[in-house]
Protein backbone atom coordinates (compact mmCIF):
# COMPACT_ATOMS: atom_id res chain seq x y z
CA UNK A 1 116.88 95.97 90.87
CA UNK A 2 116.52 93.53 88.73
CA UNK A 3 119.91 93.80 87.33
CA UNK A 4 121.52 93.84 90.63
CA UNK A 5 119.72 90.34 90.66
CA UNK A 6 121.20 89.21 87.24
CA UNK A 7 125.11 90.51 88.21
CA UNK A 8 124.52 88.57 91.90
CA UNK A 9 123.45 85.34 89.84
CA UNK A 10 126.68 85.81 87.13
CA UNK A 11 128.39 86.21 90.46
CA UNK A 12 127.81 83.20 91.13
CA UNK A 13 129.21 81.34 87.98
CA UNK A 14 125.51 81.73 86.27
CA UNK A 15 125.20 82.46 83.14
CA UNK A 16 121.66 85.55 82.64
CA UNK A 17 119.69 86.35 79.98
CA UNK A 18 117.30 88.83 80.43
CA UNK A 19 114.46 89.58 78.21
CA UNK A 20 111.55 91.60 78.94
CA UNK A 21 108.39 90.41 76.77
CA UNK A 22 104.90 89.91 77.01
CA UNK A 23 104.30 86.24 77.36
CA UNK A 24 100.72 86.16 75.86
CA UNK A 25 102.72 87.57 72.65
CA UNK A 26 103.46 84.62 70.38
CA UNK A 27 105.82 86.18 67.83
CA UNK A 28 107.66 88.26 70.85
CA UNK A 29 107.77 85.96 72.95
CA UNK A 30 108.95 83.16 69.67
CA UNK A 31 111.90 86.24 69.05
CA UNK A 32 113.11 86.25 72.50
CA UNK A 33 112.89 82.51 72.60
CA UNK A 34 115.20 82.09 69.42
CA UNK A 35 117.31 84.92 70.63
CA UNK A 36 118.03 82.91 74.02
CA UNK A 37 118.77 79.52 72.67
CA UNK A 38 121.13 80.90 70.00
CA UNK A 39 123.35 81.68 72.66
CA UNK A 40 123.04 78.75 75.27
CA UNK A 41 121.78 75.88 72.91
CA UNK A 42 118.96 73.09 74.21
CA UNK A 43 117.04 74.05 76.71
CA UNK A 44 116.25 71.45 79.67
CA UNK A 45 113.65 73.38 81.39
CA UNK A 46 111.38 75.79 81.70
CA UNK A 47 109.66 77.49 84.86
CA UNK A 48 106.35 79.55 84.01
CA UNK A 49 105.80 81.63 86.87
CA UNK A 50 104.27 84.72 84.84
CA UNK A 51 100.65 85.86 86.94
CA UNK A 52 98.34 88.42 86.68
CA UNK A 53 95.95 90.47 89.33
CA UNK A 54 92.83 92.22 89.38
CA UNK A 55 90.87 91.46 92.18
CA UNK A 56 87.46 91.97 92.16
CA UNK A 57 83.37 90.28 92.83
CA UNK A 58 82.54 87.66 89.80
CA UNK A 59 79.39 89.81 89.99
CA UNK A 60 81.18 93.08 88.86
CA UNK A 61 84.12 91.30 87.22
CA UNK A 62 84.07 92.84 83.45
CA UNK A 63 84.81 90.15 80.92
CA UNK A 64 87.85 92.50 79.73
CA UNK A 65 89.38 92.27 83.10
CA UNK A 66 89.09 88.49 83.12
CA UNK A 67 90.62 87.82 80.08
CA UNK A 68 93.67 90.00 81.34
CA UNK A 69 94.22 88.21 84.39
CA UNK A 70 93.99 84.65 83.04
CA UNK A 71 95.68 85.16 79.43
CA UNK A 72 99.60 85.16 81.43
CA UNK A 73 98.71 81.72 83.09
CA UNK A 74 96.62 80.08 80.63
CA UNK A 75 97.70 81.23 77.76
CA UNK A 76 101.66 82.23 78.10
CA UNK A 77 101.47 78.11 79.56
CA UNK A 78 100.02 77.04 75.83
CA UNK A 79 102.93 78.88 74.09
CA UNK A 80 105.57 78.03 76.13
CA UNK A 81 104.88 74.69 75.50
CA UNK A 82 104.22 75.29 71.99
CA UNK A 83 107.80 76.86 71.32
CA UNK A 84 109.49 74.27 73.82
CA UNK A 85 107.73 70.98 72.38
CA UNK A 86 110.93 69.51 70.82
CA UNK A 87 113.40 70.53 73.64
CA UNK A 88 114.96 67.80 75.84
CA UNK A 89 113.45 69.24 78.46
CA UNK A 90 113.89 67.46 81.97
CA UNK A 91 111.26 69.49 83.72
CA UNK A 92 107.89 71.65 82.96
CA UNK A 93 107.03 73.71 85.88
CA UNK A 94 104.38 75.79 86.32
CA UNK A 95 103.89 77.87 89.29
CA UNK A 96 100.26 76.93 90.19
CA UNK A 97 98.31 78.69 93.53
CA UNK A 98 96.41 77.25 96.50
CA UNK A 99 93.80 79.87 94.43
CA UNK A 100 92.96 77.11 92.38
CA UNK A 101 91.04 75.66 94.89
CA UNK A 102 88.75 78.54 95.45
CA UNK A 103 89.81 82.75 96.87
CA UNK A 104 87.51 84.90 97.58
CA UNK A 105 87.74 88.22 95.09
CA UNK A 106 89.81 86.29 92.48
CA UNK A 107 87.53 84.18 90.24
CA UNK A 108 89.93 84.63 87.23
CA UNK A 109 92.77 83.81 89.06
CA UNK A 110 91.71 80.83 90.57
CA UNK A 111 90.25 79.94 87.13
CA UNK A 112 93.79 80.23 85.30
CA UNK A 113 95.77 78.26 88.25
CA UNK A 114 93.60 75.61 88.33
CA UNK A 115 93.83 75.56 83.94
CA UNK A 116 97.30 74.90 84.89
CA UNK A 117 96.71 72.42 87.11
CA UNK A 118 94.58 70.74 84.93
CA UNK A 119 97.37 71.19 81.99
CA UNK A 120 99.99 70.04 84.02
CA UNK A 121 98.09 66.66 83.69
CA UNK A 122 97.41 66.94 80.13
CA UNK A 123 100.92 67.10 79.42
CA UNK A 124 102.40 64.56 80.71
CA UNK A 125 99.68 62.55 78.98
CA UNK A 126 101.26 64.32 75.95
CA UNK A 127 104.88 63.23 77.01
CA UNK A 128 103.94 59.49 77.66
CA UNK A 129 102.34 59.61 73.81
CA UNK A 130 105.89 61.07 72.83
CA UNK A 131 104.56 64.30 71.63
CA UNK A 132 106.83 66.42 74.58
CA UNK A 133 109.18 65.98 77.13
CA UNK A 134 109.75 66.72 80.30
CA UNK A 135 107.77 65.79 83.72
CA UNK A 136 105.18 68.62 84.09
CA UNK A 137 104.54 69.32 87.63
CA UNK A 138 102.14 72.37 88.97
CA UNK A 139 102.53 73.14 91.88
CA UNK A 140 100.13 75.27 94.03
CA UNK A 141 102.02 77.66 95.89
CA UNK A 142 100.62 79.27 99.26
CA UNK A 143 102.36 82.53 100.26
CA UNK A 144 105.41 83.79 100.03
CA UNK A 145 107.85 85.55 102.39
CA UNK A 146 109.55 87.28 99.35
CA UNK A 147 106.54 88.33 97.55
CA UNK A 148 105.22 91.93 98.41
CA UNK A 149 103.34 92.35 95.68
CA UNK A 150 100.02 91.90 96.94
CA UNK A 151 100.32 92.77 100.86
CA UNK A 152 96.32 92.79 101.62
CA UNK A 153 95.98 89.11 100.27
CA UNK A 154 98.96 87.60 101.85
CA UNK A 155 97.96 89.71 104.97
CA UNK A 156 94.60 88.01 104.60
CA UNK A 157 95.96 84.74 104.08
CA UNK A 158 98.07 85.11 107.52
CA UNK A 159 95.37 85.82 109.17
CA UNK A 160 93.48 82.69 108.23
CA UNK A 161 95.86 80.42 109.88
CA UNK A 162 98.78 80.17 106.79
CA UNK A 163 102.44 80.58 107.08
CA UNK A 164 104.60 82.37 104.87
CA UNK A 165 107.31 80.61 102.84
CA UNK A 166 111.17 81.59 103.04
CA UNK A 167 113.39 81.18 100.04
CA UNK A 168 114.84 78.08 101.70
CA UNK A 169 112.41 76.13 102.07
CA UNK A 170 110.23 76.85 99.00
CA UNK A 171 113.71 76.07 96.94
CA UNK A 172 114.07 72.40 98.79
CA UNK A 173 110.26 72.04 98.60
CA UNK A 174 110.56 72.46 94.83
CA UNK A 175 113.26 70.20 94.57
CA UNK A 176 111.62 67.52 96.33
CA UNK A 177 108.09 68.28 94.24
CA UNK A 178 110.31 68.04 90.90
CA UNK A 179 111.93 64.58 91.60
CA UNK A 180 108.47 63.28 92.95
CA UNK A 181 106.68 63.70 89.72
CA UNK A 182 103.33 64.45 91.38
CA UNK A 183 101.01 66.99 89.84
CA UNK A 184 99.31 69.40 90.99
CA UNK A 185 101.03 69.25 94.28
CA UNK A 186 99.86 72.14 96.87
CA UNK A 187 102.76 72.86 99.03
CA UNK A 188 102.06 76.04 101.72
CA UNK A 189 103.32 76.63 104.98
CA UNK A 190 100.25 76.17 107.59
CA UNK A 191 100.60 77.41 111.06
CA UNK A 192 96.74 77.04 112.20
CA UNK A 193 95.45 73.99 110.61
CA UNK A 194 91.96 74.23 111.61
CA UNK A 195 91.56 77.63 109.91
CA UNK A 196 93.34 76.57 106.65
CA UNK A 197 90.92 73.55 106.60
CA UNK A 198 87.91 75.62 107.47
CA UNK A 199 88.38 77.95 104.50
CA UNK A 200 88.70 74.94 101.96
CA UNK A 201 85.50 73.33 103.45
CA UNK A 202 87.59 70.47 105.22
CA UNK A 203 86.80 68.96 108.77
CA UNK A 204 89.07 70.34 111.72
CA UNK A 205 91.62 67.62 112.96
CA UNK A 206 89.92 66.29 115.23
CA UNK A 207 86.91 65.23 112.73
CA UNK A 208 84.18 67.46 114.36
CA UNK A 209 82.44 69.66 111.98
CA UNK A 210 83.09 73.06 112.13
CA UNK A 211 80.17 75.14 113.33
CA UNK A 212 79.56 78.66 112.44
CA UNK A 213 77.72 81.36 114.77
CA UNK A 214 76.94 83.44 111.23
CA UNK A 215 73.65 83.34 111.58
CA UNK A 216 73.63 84.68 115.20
CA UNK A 217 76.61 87.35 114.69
CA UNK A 218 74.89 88.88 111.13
CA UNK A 219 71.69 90.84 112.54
CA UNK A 220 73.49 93.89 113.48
CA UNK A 221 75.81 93.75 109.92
CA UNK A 222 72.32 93.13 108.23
CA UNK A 223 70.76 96.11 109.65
CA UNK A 224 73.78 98.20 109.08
CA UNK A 225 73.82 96.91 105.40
CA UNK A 226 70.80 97.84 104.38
CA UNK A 227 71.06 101.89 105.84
CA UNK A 228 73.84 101.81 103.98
CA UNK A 229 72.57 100.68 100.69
CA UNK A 230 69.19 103.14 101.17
CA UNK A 231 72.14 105.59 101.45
CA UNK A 232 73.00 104.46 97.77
CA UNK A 233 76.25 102.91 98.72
CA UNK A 234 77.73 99.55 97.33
CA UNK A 235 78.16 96.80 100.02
CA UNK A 236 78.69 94.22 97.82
CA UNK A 237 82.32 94.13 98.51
CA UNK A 238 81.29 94.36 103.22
CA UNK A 239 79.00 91.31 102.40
CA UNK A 240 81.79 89.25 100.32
CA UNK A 241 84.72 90.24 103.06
CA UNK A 242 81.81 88.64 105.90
CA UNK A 243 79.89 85.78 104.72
CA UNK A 244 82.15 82.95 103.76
CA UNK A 245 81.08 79.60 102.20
CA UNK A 246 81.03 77.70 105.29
CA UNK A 247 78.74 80.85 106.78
CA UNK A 248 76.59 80.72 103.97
CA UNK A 249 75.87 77.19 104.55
CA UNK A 250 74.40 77.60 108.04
CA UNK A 251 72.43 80.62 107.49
CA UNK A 252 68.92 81.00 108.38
CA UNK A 253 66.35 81.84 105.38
CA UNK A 254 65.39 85.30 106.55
CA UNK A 255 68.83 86.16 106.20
CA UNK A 256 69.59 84.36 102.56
CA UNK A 257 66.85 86.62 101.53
CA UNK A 258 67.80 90.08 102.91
CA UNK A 259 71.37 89.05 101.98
CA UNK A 260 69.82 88.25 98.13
CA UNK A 261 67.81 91.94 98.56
CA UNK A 262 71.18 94.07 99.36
CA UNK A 263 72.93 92.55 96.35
CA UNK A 264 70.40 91.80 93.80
CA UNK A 265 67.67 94.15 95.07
CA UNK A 266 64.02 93.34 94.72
CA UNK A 267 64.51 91.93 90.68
CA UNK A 268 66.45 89.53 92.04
CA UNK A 269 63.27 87.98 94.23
CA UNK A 270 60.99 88.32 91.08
CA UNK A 271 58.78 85.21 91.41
CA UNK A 272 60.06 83.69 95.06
CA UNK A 273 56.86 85.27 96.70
CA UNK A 274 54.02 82.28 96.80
CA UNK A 275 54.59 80.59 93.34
CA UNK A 276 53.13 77.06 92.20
CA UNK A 277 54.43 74.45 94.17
CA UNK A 278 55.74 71.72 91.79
CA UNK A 279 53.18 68.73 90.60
CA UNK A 280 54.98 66.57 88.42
CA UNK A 281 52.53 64.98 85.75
CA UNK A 282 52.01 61.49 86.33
CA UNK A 283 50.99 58.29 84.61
CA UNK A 284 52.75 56.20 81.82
CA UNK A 285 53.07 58.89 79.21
CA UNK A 286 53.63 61.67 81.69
CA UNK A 287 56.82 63.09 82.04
CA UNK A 288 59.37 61.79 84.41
CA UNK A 289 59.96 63.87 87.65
CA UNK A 290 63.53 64.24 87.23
CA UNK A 291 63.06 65.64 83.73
CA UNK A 292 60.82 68.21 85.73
CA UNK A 293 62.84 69.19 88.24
CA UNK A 294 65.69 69.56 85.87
CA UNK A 295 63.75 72.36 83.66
CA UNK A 296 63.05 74.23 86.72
CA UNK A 297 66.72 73.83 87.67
CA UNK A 298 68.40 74.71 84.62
CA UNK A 299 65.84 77.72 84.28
CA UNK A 300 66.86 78.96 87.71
CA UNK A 301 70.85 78.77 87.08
CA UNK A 302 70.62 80.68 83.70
CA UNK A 303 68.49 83.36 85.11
CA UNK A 304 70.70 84.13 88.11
CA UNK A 305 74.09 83.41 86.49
CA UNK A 306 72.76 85.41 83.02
CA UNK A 307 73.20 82.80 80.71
CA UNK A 308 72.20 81.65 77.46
CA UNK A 309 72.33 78.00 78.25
CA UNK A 310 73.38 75.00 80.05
CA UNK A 311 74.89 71.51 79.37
CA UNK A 312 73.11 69.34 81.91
CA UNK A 313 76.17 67.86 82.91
CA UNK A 314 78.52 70.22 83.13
CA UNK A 315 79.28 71.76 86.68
CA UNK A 316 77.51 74.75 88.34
CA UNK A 317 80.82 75.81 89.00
CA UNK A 318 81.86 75.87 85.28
CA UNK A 319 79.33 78.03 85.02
CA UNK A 320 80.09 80.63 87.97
CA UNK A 321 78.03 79.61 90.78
CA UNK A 322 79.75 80.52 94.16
CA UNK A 323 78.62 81.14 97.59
CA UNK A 324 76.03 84.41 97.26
CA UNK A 325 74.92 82.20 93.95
CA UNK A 326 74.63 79.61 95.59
CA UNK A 327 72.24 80.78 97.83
CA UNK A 328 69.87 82.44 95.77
CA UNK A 329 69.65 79.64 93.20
CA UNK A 330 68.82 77.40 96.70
CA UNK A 331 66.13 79.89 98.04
CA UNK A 332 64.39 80.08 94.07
CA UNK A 333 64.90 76.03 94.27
CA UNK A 334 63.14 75.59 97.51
CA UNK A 335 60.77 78.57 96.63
CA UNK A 336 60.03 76.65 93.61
CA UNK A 337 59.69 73.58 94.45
CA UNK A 338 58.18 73.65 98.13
CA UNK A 339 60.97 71.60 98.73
CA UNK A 340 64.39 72.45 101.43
CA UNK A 341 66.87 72.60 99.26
CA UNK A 342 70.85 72.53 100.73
CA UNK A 343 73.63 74.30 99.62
CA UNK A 344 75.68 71.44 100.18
CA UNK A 345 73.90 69.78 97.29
CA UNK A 346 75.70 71.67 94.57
CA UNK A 347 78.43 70.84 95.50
CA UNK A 348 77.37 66.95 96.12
CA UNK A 349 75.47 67.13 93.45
CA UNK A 350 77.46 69.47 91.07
CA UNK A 351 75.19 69.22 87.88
CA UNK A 352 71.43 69.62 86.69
CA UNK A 353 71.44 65.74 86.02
CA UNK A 354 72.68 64.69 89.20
CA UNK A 355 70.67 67.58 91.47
CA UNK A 356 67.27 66.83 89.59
CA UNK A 357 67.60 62.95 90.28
CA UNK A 358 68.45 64.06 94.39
CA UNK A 359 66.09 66.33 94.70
CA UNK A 360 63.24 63.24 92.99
CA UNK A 361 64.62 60.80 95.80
CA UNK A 362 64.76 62.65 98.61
CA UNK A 363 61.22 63.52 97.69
CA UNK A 364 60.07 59.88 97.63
CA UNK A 365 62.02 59.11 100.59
CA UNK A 366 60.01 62.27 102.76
CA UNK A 367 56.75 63.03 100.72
CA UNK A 368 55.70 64.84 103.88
CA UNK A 369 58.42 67.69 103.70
């Protein structure tokens, strides 16, 4: 129990407090604050390792449940700092994830640990400028030995080549991540590094690209798929635990499509089938071909992410777009267009600017294709 925790830490010359209050709470958590350093005085650091969980596809995500899941990261960080702005603090920690760079299931999660990340940087900006102190250091955890509380993800995680971290060494790591100033800083234990790398998108050690047999092994899921969704059930949640990002680059275009049909259904091909192939206008006081593309572009993204609008050079992954976006905005593109169209590309070429002028120059460089 948690108070068998506190006694063992008094035990050993500590001094506990223990206060139980909802971080996203300014005035509770600003009373429990106050409380807390009337009786031990300055306070020369802090360690924010409050989190949230409610895993789920971005594509049945409910705003509600995203704004529970990020508020303990993003905004329990904010006050923290807030109420802790004219300590002498010697550290800021925040207790970041390897989520941050992308789990499958956990949009909001990886949203709010890579806030913090980005935070982390901000203030130490702030601290340089003599607004704060205290060197703010995120650091992007990978599992756990000691944490139970989500068995299926850290079983998951395993699986995919990761180690699990003992008390030991994530206390030393810490240490060492605290003195070295460095932020964010992913620290995980890795016991197959080809599968780590292959499910953040990385080359395998010995530089060869990693090539996936999705495209052969997905026939018999495909077929099984769709009985099951003529049965009425959801396999939204079968095609997300299957296809990963790295799969979904490699597929063949029958299979985008059928893969688009089972989630989206036959809405989601509205206007794929045989539409006007693209014929920029021409001439001095015609428009200019990237301006062209990028309407068609920015049209696609807002239909299939449901948006009101886009900032041209902001990120498709601001935005939402993941892997099953990802390949139905590239099918509508190259649909569109009469153009191939790559995956890769949005992530190359992250924005409408930059995708629209890509898309122009590969065009002059192959007018053929």
């Amino acid at each position: 129990s948690r108070q068998e925790q506190c006694q063992k830490l008094e035990a050993m010359g500590a001094k506990v407090i223990y206060e139980s209050v909802d971080i996203t709470d300014r005035n509770r958590l600003a009373d429990a604050y106050r409380r807390i350093r009337e009786q031990v005085g300055p306070i020369n650091g802090v360690f924010h390792l409050a989190r949230r969980h409610e895993d789920q596809m971005i594509a049945k995500k409910p705003w509600s449940s995203f704004w529970r899941v990020i508020r303990p990261k993003v905004q329990g960080a904010l006050l923290l700092d807030e109420l802790t702005k004219d300590e002498p603090l010697d550290f800021f920690v925040l207790f970041s994830s390897l989520g941050a760079y992308g789990v499958r299931g956990s949009c909001d999660y990886s949203f709010a640990t890579a806030f913090q990340n980005a935070f982390s940087v901000f203030r130490n900006q702030e601290v340089k400028d003599g607004k704060c102190f205290g060197s703010t250091v995120a650091m992007c955890w990978g599992p756990w030995l000691e944490d139970h509380l989500f068995p299926k993800s850290r079983a998951k995680l395993t699986d995919g080549g990761f180690g699990l971290i003992d008390m030991k060494l994530g206390f030393s790591t810490m240490e060492r991540g605290i003195r070295a100033g460095i932020t964010p800083l992913a620290m995980t234990l890795v016991r197959d590094g080809d599968q780590v790398r292959q499910m953040f998108g990385l080359n395998p050690s010995n530089g060869e690209k990693i090539q996936s047999d999705a495209s052969n092994d997905l026939e018999p899921l495909l077929i099984e798929w769709e009985a099951r969704k003529s049965r009425g059930e959801d396999i939204s949640e079968a095609i997300a635990e299957r296809i990963t990002v790295a799969d979904a680059e490699d597929l063949e275009e029958s299979h985008i499509l059928r893969v688009n049909r089972l989630l989206f259904g036959d809405n989601g091909l509205n206007g794929l089938i045989n539409p006007p192939a693209l014929e920029p206008a021409s001439g001095r006081f015609g428009r200019d071909p990237a301006d062209e593309v990028a309407a068609i572009i920015r049209d696609l993204v807002i239909k299939i992410l449901c948006l009101d609008a886009i900032d041209d050079d902001s990120t498709f992954q601001d935005y939402g777009l993941d892997s099953i976006s990802g390949m139905q905005l590239a099918v509508r593109l190259e649909k569109r267009l009469s153009r191939e169209v790559l995956p890769q590309w949005f992530i190359n070429y992250p924005t409408v600017t930059t995708l629209s002028k890509r898309i122009v120059e590969e065009r002059l460089a192959n007018p053929r294709n």
